[in-house]
Protein backbone atom coordinates (compact mmCIF):
# COMPACT_ATOMS: atom_id res chain seq x y z
CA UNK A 1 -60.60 -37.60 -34.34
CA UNK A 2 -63.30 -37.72 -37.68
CA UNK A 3 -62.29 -41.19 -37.35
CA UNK A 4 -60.53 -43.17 -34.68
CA UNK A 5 -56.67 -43.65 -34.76
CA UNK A 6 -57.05 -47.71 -35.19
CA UNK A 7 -53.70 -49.69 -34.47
CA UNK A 8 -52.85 -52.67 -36.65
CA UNK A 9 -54.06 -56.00 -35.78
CA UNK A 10 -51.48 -58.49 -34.38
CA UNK A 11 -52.47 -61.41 -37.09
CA UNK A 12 -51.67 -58.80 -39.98
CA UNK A 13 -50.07 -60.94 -42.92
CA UNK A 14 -45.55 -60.27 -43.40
CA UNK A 15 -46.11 -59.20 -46.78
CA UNK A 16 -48.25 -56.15 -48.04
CA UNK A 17 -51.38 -57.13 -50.10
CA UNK A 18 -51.71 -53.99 -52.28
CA UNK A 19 -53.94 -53.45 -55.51
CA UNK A 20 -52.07 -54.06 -58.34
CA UNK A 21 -53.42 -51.68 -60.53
CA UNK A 22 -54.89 -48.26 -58.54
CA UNK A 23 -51.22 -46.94 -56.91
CA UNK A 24 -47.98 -46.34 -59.15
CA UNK A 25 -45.06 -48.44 -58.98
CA UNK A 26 -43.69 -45.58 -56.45
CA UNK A 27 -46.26 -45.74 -54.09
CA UNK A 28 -46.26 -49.19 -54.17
CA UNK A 29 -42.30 -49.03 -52.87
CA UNK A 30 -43.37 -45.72 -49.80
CA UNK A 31 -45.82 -47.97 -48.89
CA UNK A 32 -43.75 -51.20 -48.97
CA UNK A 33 -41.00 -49.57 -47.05
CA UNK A 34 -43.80 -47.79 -44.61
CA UNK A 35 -44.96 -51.63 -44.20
CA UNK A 36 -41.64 -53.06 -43.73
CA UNK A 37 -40.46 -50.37 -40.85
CA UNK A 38 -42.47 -52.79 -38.99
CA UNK A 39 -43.52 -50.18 -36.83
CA UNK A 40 -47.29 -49.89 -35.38
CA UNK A 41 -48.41 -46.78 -36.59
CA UNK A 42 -46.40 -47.09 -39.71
CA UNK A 43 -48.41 -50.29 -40.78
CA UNK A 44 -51.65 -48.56 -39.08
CA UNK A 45 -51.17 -45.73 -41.89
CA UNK A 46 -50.81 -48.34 -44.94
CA UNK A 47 -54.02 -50.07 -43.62
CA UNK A 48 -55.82 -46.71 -43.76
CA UNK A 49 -54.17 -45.32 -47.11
CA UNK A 50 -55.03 -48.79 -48.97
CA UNK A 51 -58.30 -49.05 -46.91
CA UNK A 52 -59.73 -45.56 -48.33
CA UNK A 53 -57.68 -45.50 -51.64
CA UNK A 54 -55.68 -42.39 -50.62
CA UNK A 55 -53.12 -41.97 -53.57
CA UNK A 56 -50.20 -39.37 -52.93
CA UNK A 57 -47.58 -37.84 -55.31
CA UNK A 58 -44.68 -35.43 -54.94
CA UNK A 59 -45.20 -31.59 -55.04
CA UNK A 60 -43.15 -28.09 -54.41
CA UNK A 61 -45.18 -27.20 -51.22
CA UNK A 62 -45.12 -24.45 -49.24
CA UNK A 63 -41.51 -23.64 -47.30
CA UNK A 64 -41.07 -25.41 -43.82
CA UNK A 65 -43.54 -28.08 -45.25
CA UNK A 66 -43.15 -31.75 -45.35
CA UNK A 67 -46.73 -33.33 -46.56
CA UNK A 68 -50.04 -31.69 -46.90
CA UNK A 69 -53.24 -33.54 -47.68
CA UNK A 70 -55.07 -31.34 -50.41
CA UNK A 71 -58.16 -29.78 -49.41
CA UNK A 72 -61.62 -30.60 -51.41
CA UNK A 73 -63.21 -27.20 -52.53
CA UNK A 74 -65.93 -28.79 -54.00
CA UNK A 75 -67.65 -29.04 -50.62
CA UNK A 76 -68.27 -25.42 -48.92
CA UNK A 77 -69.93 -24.22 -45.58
CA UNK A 78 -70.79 -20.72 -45.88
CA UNK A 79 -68.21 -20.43 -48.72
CA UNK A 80 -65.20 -22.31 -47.04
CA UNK A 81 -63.96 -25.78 -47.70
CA UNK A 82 -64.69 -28.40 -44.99
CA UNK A 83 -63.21 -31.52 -46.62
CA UNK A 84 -60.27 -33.14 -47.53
CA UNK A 85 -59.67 -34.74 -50.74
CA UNK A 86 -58.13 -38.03 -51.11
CA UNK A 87 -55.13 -37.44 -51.94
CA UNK A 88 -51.64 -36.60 -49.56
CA UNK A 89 -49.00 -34.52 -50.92
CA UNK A 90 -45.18 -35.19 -50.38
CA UNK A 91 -42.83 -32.15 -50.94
CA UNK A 92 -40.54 -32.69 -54.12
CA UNK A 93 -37.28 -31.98 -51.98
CA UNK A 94 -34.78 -34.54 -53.43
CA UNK A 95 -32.52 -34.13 -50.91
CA UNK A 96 -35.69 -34.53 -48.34
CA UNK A 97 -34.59 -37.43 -45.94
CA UNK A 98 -36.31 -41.18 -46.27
CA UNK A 99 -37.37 -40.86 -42.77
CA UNK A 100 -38.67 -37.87 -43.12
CA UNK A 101 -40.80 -38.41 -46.16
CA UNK A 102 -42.20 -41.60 -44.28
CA UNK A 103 -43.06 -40.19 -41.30
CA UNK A 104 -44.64 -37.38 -42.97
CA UNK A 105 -46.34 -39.53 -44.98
CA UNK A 106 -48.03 -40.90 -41.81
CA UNK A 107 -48.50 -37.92 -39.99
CA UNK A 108 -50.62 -36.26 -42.60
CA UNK A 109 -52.82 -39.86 -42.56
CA UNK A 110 -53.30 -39.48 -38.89
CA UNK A 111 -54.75 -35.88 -40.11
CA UNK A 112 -56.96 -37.43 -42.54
CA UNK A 113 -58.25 -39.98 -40.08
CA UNK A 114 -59.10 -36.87 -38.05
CA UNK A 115 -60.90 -34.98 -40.66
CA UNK A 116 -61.99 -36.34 -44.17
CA UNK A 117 -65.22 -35.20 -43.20
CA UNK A 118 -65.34 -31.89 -41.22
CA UNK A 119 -61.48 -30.63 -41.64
CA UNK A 120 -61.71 -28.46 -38.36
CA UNK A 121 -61.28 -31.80 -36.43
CA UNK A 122 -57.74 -31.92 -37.85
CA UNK A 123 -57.27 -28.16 -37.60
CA UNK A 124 -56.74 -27.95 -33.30
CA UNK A 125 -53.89 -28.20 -31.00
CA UNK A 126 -54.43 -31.83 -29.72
CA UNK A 127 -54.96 -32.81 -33.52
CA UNK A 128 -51.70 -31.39 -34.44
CA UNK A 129 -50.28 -32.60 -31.26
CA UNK A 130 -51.40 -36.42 -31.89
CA UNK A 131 -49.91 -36.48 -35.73
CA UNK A 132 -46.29 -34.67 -34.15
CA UNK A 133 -46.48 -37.34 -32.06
CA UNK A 134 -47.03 -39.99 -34.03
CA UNK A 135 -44.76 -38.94 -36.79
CA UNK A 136 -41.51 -38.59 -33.81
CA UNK A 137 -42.23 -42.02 -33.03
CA UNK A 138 -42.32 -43.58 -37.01
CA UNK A 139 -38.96 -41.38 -37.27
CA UNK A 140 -37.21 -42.40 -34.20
CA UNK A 141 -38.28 -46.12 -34.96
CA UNK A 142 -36.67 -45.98 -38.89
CA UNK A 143 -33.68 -44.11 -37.86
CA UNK A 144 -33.14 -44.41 -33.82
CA UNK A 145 -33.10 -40.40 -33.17
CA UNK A 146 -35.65 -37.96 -33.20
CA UNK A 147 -35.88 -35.22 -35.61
CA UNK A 148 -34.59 -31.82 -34.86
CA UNK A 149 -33.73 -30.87 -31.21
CA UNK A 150 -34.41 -33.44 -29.32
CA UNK A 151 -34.93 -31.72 -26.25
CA UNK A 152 -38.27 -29.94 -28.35
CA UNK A 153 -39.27 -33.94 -29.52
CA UNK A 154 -39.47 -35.00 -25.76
CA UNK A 155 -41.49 -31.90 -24.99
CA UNK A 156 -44.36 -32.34 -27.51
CA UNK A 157 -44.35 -36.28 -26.54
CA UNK A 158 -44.69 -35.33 -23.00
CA UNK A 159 -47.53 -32.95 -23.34
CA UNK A 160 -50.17 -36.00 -24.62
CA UNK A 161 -53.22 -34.81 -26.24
CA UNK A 162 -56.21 -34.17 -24.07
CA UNK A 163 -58.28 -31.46 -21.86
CA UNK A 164 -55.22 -30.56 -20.07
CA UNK A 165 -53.72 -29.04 -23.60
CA UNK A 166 -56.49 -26.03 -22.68
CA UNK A 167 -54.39 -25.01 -19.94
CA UNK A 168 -52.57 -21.40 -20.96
CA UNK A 169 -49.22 -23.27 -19.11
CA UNK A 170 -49.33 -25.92 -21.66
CA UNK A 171 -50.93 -23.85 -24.82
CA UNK A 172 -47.64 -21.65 -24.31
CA UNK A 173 -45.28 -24.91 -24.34
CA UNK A 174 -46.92 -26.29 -26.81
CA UNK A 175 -46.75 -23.55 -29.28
CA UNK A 176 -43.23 -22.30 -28.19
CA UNK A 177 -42.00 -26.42 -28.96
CA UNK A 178 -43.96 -26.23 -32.70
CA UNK A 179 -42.53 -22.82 -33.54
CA UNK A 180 -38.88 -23.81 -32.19
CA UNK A 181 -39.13 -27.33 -34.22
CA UNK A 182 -40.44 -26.11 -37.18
CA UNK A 183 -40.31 -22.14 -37.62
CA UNK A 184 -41.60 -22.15 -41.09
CA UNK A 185 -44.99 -24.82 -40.67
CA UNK A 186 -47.96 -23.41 -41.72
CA UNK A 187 -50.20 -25.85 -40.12
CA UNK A 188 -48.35 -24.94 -36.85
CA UNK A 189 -48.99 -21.67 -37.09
CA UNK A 190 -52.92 -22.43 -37.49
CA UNK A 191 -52.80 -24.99 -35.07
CA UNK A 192 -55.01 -23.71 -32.28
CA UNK A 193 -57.52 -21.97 -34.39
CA UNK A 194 -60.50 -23.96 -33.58
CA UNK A 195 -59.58 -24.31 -29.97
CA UNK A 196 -60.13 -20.92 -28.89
CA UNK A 197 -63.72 -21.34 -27.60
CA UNK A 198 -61.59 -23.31 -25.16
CA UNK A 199 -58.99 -20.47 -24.61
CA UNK A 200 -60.82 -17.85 -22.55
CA UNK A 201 -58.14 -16.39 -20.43
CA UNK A 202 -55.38 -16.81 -23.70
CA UNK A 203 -57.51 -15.74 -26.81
CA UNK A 204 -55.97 -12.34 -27.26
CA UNK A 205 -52.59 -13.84 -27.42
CA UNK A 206 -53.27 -16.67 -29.32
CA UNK A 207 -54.96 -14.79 -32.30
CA UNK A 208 -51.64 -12.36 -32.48
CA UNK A 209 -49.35 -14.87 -32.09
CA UNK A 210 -51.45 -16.92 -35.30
CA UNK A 211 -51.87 -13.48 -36.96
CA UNK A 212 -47.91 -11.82 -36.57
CA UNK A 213 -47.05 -16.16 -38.19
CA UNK A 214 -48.68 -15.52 -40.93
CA UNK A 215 -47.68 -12.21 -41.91
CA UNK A 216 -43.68 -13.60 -41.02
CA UNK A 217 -44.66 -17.13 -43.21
CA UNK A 218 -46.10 -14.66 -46.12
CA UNK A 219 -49.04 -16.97 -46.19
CA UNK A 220 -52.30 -16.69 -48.49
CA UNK A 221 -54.30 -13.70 -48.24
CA UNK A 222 -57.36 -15.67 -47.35
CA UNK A 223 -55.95 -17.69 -44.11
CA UNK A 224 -54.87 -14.06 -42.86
CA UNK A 225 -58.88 -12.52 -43.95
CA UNK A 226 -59.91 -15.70 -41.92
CA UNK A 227 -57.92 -15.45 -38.77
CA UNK A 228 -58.80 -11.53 -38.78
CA UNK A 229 -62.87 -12.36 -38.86
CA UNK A 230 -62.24 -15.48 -36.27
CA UNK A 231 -60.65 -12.95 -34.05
CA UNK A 232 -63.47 -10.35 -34.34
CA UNK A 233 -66.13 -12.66 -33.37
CA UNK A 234 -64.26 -13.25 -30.42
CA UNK A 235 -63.98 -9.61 -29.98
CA UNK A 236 -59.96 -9.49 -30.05
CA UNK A 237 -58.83 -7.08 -32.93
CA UNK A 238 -55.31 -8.09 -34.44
């Protein structure tokens, strides 16, 4: 991770200590109820938010798509963006479940923790694989189930992130889980992309399998330019 995934400590204070004047009266109640799940990587996410001033707002994001955390194109390498602002969108979906938008919440912190300074640390399999992770856990805590198919939630949390995730056995479970969970996620789809030095035997695949998600997800022009040039310097045309 840009920044390790710190857990709460155990002398943390019952009640939430929040500035009263930089978050919204909204934020102030996510964060309350994030706080009040009582849950370790719930209260682990409201230390970070409050700790680095992360604000987050409702938004109409892309289909399939819980959160996002907004990118910062103010700061390019060779013309693409490398950080992420500080700010977290939640998607505007008023029918969106509590325990979804508060897991969510936390799984795009966990991302931010892994990249507010170099986004491709947050844009890899066992970074995707630690915020899934994290956010079953927050979800099953708040409402005793996981989300989805259950049978997919047990897979991802028994796959744990590490070198072992480089194995084309558990690339192909891994992937199969995210696309059967969540057909639609865009960040799913991308997952892997900065993995791939570490993909010899599974490249080919695992540019056409990012490349044909894409084109089914109808996503920007530019992530589909970007996975095409990846690919060629790897020599594998899709």
């Amino acid at each position: 991770m840009g920044e390790e995934l710190r857990l709460p400590r155990a002398d943390m204070p019952v009640s939430l200590p929040l500035p009263t004047s930089s978050y919204s009266e909204w934020e102030r109640r996510v964060l309350q109820d994030l706080w009040d799940a009582d849950e370790e990587h719930a209260r682990w996410a409201v230390e970070y938010i409050t700790a680095h001033e992360i604000r987050f707002r409702r938004a109409s994001l892309f289909p399939g798509t819980g959160a996002a955390w907004q990118i910062d194109y103010e700061h390019t390498l060779c013309g693409l963006p490398y950080r992420m602002t500080n700010e977290i969108l939640l998607c505007d979906d008023p029918t969106l479940e509590r325990a979804t938008l508060l897991s969510g919440l936390v799984h795009e912190t966990v991302h931010h923790a892994q990249g507010s300074r170099f986004i491709p640390r947050a844009i890899t399999l066992n970074a995707e694989l630690t915020a899934w992770r994290v956010e079953f856990q927050v979800y099953h805590h708040l409402t005793g189930q996981w989300p989805g198919d259950p049978q997919v939630a047990q897979t991802l949390l028994s796959l744990t992130p590490g070198l072992h995730i480089w194995h084309p056995r558990n690339l192909h479970a891994v992937r199969k889980a995210m696309k059967t969970y969540s057909p639609d996620y865009l960040a799913g789809a991308l997952a892997p992309f900065f993995d791939i030095p570490f993909y010899p035997q599974s490249r080919e695949w695992i540019f056409r399998d990012m490349a044909t998600a894409l084109e089914r997800l109808n996503a920007p022009r530019f992530l589909r330019t970007l996975v095409r040039c990846w690919a060629k310097v790897w020599g594998v045309t899709v």
